[in-house]
N, C-alpha and C. Protein backbone atom coordinates (compact mmCIF):
# COMPACT_ATOMS: atom_id res chain seq x y z
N UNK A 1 116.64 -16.46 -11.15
CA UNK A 1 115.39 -16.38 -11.86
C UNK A 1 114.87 -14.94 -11.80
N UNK A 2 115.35 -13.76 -12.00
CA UNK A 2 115.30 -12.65 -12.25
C UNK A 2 114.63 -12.53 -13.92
N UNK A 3 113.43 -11.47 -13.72
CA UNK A 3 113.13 -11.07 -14.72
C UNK A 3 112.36 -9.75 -14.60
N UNK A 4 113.10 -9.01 -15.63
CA UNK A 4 113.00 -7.57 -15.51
C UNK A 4 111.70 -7.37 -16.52
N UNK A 5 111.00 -5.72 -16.32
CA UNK A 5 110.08 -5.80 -16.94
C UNK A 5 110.59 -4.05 -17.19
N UNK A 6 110.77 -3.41 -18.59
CA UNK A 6 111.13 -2.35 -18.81
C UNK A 6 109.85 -1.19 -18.84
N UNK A 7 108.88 -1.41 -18.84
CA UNK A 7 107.91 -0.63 -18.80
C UNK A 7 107.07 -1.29 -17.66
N UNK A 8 106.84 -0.08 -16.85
CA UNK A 8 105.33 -0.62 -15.52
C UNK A 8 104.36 -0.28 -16.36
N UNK A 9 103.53 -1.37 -16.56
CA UNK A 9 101.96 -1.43 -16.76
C UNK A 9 101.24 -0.32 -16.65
N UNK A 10 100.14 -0.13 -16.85
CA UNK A 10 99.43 1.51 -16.70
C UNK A 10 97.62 -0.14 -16.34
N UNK A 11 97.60 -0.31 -15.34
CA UNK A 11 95.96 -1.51 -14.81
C UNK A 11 94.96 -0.33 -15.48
N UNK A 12 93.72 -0.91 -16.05
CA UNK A 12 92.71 -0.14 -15.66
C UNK A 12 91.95 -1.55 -16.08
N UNK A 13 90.39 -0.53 -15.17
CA UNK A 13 89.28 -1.98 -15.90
C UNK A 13 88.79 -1.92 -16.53
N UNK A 14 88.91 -1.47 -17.81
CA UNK A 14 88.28 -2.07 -19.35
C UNK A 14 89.85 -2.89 -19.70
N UNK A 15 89.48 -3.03 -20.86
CA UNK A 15 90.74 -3.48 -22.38
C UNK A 15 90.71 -1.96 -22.71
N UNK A 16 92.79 -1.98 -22.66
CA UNK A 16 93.31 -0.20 -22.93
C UNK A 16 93.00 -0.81 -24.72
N UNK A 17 93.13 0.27 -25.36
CA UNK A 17 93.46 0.31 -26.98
C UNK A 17 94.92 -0.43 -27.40
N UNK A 18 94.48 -1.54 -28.03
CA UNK A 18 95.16 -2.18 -28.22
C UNK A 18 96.33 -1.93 -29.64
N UNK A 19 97.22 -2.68 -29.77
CA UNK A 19 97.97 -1.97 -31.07
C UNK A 19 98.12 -3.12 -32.07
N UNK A 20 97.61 -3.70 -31.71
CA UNK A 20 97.40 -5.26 -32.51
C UNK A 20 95.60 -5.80 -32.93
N UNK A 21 95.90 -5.34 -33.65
CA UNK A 21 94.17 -5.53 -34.13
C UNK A 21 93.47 -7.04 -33.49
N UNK A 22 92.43 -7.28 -32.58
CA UNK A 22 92.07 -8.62 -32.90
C UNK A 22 90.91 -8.55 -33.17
N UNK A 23 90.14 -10.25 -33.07
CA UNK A 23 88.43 -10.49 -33.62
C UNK A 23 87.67 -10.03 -32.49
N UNK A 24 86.77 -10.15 -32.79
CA UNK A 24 85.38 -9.46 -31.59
C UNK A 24 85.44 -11.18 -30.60
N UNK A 25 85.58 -12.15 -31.38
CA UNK A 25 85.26 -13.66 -31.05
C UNK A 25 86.71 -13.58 -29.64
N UNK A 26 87.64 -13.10 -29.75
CA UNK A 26 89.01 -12.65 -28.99
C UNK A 26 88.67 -11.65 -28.50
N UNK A 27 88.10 -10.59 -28.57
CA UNK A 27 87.92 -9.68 -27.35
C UNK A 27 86.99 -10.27 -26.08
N UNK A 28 85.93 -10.81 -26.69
CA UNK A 28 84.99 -11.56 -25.83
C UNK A 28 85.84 -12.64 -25.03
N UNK A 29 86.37 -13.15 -25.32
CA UNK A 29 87.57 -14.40 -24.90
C UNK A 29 87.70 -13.66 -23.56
N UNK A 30 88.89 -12.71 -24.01
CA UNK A 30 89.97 -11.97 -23.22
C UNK A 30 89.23 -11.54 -21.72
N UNK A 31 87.56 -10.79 -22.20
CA UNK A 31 87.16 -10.41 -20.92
C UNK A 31 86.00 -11.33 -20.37
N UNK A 32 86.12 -12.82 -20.39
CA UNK A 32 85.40 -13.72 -20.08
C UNK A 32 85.91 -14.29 -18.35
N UNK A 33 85.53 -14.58 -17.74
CA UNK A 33 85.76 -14.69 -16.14
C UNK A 33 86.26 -16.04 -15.89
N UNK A 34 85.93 -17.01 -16.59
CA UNK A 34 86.73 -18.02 -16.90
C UNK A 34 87.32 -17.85 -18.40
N UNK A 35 88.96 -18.55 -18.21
CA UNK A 35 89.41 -18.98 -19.74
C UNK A 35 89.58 -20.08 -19.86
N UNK A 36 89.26 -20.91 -18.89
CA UNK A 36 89.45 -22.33 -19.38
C UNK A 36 87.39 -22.49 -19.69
N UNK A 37 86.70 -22.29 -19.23
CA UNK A 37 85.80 -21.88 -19.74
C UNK A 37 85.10 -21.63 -21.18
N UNK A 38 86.08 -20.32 -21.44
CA UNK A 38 85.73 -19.80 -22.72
C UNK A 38 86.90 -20.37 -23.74
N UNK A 39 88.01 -20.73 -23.34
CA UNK A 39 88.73 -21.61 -24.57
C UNK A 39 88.18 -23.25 -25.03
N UNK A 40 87.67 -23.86 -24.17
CA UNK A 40 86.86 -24.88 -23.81
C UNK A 40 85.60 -24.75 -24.80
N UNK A 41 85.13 -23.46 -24.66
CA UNK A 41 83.77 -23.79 -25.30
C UNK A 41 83.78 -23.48 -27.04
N UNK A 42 84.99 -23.33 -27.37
CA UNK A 42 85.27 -22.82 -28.64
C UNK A 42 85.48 -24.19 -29.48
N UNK A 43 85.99 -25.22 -28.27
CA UNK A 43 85.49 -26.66 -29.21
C UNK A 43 87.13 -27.50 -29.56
N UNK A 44 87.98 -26.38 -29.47
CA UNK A 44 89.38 -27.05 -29.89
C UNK A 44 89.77 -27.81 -28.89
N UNK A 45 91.24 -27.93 -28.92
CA UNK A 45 91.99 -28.72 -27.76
C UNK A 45 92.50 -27.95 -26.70
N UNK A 46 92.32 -27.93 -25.99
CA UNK A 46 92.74 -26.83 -24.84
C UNK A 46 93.87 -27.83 -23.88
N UNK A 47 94.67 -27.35 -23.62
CA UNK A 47 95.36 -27.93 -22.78
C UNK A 47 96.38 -26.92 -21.86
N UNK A 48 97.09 -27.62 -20.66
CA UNK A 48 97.71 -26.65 -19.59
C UNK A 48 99.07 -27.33 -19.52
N UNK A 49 99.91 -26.76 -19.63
CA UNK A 49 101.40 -27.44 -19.33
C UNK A 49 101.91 -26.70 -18.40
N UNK A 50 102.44 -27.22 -17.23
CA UNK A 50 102.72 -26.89 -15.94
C UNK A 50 104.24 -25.90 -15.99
N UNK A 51 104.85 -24.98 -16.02
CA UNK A 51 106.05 -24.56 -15.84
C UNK A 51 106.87 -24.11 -15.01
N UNK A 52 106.23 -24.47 -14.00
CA UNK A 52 106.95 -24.18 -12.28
C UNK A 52 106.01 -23.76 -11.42
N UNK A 53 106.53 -25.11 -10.46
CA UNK A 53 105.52 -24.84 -8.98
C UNK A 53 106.11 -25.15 -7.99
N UNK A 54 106.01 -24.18 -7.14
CA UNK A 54 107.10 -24.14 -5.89
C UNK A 54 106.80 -22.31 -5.53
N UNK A 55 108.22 -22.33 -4.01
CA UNK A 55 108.64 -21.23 -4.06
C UNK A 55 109.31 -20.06 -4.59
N UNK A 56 109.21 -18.80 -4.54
CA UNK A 56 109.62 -17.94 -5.49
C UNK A 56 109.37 -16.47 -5.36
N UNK A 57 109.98 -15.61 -6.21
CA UNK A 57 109.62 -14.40 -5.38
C UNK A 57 108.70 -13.69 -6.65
N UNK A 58 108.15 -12.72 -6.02
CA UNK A 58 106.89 -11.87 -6.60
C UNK A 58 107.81 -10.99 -7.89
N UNK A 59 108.29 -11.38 -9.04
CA UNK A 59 109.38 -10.88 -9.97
C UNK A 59 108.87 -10.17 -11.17
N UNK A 60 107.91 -10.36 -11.61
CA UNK A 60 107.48 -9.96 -12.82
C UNK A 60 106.63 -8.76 -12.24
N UNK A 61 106.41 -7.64 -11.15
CA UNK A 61 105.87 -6.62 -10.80
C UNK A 61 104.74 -6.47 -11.33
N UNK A 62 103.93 -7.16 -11.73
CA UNK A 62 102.16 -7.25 -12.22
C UNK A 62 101.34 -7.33 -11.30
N UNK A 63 101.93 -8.62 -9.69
CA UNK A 63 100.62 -8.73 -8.95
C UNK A 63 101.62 -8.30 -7.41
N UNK A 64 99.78 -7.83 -6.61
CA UNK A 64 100.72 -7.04 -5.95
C UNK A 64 101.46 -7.34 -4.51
N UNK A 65 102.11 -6.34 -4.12
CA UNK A 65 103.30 -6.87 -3.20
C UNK A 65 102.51 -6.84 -1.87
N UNK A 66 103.27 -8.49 -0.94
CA UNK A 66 102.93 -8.75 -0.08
C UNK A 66 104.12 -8.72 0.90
N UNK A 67 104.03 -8.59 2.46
CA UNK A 67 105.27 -9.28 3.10
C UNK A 67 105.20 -10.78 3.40
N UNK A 68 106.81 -11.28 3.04
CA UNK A 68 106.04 -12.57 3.11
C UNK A 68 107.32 -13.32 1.91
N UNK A 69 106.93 -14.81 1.89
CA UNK A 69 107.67 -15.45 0.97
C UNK A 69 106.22 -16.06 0.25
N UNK A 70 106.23 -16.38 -1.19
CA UNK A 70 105.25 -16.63 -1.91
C UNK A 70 105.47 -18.73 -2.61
N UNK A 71 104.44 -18.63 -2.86
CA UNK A 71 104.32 -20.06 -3.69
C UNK A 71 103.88 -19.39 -4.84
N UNK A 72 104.13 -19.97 -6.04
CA UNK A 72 103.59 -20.03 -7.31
C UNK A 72 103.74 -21.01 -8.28
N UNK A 73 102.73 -20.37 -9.09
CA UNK A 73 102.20 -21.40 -9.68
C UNK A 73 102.74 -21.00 -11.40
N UNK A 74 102.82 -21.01 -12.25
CA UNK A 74 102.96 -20.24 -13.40
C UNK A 74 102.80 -21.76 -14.68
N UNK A 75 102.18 -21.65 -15.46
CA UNK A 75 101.41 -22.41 -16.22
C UNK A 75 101.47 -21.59 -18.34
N UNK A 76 101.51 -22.32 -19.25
CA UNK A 76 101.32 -21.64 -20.48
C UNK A 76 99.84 -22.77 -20.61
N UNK A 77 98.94 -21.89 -21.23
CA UNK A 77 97.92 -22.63 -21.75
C UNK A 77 98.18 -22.68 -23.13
N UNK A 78 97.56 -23.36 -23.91
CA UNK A 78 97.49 -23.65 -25.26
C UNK A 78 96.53 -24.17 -25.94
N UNK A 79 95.97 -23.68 -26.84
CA UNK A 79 94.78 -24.02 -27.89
C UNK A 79 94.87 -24.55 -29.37
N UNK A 80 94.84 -25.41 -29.61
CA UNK A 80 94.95 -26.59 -30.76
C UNK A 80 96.48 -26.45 -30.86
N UNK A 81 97.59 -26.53 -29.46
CA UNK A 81 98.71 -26.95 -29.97
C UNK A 81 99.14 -25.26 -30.03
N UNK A 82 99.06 -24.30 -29.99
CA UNK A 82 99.80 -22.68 -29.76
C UNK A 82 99.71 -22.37 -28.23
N UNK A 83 100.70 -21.50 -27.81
CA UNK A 83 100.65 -21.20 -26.90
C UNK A 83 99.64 -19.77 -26.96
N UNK A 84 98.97 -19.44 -26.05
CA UNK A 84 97.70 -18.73 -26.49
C UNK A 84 98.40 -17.97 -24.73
N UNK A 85 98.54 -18.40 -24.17
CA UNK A 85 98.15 -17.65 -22.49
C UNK A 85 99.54 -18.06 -21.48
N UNK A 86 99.73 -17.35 -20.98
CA UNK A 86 100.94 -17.66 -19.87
C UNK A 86 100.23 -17.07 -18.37
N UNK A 87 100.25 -17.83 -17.63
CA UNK A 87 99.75 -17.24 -16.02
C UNK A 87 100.61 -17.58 -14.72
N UNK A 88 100.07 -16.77 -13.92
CA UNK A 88 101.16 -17.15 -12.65
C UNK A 88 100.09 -16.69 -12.24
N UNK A 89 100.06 -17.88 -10.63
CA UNK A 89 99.05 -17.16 -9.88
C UNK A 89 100.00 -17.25 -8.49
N UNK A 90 99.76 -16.30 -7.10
CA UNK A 90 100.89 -16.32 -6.46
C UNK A 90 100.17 -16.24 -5.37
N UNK A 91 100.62 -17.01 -4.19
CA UNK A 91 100.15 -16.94 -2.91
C UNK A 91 101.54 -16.09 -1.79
N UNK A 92 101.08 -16.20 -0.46
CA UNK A 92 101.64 -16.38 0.51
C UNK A 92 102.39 -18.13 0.94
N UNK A 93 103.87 -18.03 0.94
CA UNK A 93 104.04 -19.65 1.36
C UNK A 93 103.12 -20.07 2.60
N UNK A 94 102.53 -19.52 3.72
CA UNK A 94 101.92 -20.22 4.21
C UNK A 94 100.45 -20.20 4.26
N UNK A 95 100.31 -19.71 2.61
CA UNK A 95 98.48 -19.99 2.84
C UNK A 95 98.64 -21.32 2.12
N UNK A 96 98.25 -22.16 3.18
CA UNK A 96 98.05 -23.49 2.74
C UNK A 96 97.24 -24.06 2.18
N UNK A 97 95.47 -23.23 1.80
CA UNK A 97 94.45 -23.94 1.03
C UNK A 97 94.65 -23.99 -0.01
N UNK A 98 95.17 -22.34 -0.63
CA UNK A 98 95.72 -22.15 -1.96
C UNK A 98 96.82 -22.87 -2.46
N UNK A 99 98.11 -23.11 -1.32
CA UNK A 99 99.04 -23.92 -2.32
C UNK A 99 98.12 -25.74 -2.49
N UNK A 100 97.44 -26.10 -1.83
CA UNK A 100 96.42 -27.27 -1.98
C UNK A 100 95.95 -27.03 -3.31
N UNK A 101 95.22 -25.97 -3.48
CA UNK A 101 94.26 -25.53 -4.79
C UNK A 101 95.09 -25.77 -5.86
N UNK A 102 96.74 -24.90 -6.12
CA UNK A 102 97.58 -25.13 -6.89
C UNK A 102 98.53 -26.20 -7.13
N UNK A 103 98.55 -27.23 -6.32
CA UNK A 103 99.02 -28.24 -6.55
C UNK A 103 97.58 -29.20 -7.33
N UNK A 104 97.74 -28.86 -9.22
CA UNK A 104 96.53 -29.54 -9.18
C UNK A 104 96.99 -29.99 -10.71
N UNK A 105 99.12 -29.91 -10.84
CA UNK A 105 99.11 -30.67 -12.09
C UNK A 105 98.83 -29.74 -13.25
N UNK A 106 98.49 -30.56 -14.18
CA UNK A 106 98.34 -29.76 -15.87
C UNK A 106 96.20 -29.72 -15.39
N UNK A 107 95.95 -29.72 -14.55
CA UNK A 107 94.47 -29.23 -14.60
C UNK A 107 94.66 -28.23 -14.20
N UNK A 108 93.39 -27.18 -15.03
CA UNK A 108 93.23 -26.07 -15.44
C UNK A 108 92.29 -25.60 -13.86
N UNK A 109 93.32 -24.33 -13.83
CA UNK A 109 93.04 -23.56 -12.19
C UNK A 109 91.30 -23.61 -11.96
N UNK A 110 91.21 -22.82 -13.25
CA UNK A 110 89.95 -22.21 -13.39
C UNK A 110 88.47 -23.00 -13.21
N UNK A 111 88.93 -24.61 -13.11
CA UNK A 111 87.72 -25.44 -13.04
C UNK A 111 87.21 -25.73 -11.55
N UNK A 112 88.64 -25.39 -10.94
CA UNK A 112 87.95 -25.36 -9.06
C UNK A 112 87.97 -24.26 -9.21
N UNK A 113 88.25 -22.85 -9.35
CA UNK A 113 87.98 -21.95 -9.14
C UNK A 113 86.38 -21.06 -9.36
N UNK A 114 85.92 -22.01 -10.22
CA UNK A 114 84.68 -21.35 -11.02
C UNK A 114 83.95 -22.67 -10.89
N UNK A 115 84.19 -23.81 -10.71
CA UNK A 115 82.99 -24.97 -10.54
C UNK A 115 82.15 -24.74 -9.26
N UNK A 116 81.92 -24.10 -8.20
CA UNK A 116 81.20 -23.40 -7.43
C UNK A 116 81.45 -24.26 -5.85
N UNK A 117 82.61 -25.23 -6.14
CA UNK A 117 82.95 -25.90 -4.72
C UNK A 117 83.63 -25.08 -3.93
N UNK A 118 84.07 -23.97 -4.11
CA UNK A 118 85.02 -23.44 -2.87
C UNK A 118 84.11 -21.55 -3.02
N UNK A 119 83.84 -21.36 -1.89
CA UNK A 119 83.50 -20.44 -1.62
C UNK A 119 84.30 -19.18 -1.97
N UNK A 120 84.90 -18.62 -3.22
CA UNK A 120 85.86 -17.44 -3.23
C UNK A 120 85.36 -16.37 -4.01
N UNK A 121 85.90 -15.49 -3.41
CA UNK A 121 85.53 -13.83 -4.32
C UNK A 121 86.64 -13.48 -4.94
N UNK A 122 85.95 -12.74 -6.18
CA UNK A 122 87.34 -12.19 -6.79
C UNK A 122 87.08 -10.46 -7.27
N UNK A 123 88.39 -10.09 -6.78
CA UNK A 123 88.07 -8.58 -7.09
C UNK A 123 87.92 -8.15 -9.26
N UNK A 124 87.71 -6.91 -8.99
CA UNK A 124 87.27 -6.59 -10.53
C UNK A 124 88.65 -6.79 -11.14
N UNK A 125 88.77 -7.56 -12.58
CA UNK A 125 89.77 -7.70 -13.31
C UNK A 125 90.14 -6.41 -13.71
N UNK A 126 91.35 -6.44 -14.00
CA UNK A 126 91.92 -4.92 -14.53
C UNK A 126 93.13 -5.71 -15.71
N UNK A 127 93.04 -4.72 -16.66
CA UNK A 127 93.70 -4.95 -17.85
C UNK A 127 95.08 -4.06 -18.28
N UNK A 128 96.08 -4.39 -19.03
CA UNK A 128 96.98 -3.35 -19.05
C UNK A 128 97.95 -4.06 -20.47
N UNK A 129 98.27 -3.33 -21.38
CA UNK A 129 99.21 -3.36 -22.44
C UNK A 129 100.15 -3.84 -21.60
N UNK A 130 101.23 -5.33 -22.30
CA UNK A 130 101.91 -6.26 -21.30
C UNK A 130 103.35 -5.37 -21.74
N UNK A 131 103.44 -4.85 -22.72
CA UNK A 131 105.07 -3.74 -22.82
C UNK A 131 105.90 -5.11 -23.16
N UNK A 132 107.01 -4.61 -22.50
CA UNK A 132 108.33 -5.42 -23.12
C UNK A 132 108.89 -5.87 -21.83
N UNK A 133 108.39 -7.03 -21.82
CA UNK A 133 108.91 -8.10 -20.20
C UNK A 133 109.27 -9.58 -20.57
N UNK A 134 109.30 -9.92 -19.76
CA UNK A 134 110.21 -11.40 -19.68
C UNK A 134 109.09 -12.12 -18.88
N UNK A 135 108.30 -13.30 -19.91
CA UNK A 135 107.58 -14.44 -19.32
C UNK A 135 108.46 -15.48 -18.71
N UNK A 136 108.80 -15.75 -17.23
CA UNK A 136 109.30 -17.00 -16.91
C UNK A 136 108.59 -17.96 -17.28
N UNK A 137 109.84 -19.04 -18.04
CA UNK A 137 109.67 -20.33 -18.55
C UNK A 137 109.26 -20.52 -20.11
N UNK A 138 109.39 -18.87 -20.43
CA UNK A 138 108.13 -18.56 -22.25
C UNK A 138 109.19 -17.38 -22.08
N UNK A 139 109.98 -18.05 -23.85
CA UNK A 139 110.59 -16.97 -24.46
C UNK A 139 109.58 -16.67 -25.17
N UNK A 140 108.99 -15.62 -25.29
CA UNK A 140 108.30 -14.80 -26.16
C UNK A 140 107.39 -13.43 -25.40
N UNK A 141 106.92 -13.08 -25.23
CA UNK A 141 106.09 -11.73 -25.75
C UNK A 141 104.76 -11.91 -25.13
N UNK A 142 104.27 -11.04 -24.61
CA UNK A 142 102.58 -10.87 -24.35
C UNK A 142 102.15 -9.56 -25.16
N UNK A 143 101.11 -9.71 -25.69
CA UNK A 143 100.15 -8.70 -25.75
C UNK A 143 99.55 -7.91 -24.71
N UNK A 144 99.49 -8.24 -24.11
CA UNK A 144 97.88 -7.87 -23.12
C UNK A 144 98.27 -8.72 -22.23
N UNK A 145 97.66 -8.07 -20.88
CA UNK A 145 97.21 -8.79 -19.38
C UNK A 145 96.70 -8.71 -18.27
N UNK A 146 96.05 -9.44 -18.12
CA UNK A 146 95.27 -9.16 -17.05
C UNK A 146 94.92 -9.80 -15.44
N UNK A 147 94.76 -8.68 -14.46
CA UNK A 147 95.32 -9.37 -13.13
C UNK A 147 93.95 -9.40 -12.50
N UNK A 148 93.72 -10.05 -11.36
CA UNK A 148 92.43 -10.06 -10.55
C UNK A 148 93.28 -10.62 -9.12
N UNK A 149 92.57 -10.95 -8.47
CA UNK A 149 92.62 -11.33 -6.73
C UNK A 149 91.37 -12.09 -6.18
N UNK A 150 91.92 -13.33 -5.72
CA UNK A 150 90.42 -14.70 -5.76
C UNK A 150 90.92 -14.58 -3.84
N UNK A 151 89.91 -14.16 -3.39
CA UNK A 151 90.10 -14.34 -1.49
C UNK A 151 89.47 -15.82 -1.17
N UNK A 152 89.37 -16.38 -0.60
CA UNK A 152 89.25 -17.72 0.44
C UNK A 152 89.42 -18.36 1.27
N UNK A 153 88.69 -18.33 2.74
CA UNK A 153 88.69 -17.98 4.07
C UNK A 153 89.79 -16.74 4.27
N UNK A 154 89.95 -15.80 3.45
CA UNK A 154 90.60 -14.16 4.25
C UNK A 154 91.90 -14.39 3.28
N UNK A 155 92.48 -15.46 2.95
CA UNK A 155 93.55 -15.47 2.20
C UNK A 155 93.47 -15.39 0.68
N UNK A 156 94.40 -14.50 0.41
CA UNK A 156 94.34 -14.25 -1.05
C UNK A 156 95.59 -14.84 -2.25
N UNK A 157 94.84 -15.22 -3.55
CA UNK A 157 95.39 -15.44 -4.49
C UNK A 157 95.65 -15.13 -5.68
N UNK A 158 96.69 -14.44 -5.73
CA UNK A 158 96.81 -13.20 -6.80
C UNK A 158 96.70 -13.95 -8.05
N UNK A 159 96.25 -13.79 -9.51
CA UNK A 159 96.35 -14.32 -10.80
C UNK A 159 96.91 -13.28 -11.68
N UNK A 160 97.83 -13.94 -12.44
CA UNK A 160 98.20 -12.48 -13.97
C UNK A 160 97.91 -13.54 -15.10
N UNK A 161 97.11 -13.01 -16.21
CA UNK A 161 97.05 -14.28 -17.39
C UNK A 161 97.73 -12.84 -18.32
N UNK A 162 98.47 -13.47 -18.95
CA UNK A 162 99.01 -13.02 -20.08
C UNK A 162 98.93 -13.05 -21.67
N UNK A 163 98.31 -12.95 -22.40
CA UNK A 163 97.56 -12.96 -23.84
C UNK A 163 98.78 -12.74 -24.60
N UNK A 164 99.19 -13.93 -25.16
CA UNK A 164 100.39 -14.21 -26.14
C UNK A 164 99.79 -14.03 -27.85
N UNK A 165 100.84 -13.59 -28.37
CA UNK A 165 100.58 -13.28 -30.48
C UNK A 165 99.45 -14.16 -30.77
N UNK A 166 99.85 -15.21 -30.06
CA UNK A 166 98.74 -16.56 -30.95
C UNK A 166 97.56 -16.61 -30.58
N UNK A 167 96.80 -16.07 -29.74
CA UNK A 167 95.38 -15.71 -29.32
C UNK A 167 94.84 -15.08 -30.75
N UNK A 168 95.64 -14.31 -31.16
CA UNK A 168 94.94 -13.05 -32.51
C UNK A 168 94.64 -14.31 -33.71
N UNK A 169 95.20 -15.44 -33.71
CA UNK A 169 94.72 -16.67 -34.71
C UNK A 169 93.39 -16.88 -34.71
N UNK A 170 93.12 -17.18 -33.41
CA UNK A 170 92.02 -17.43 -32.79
C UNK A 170 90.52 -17.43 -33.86
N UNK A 171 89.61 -18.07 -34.36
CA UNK A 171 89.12 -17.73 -34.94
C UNK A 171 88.74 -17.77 -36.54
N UNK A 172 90.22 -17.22 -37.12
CA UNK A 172 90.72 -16.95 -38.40
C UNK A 172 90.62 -18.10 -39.11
């Protein structure tokens, strides 16, 4: 399960200049703190299809390196039926609250993460042109992506959401 990524990312925290035109209704999306949230409130069908959960190693060089063996989580979201988002969120194998948190099925991370039951911080999102990489489990392509870090009791849980072609529908 090797997947190479030919260009390293350039993080910063805005949205870099993008090369794909989208709507203002999609930029707002993109830098919203929840996306199950803000895809949710747009009224369509939102749904999460699970694409591997287990152990695994830190491969796609987006989130950052720990010592250690990892759990992950990696998920495509989808909005009226497109794939709109690809994510992986990645622990330590023995932080055990988080692999709890991520064992949670086709429900969407973001509703314990942001429903205000678990006490966690998350550092400032940072954004970066996704280049030419390889989504495990999603033949296709990102636009855009963006990483953050959710801590809880001292242990951390890295997230990358990935903004796929079909987000730019969005709207239209």
């Amino acid at each position: 399960m090797m997947h190479r990524i030919n260009t390293v990312p350039v993080w910063l925290p805005q949205l870099p200049p993008l090369t794909v035109p989208l709507s203002e209704e999609v930029l707002q999306l993109i830098q919203q703190p929840s996306l199950t949230r803000a895809f949710k409130s747009l009224g369509g069908e939102f749904a999460v299809n699970l694409l591997y959960l287990g152990k695994g190693k830190n491969d796609t060089g987006w989130l950052e390196q720990q010592a250690g063996d990892y759990f992950i989580r990696d998920v495509l979201l989808s909005y009226n039926g497109n794939p709109v988002v690809w994510a992986r969120s990645l622990c330590l194998s023995e932080a055990w609250e988080w692999r709890r948190i991520l064992d949670c099925g086709t429900r969407p991370l973001g509703e314990q993460l942001f429903d205000g039951s678990l006490a966690v911080t998350r550092s400032p999102v940072e954004y970066a042109i996704a280049g030419d990489c390889s989504l495990p489990g999603f033949d296709g392509q990102a636009l855009l992506a963006r990483r953050s870090v959710f801590t809880l009791n001292g242990q951390t849980l890295n997230l990358a959401e990935c903004f796929l072609p079909s987000v730019a529908e969005i709207g239209k």
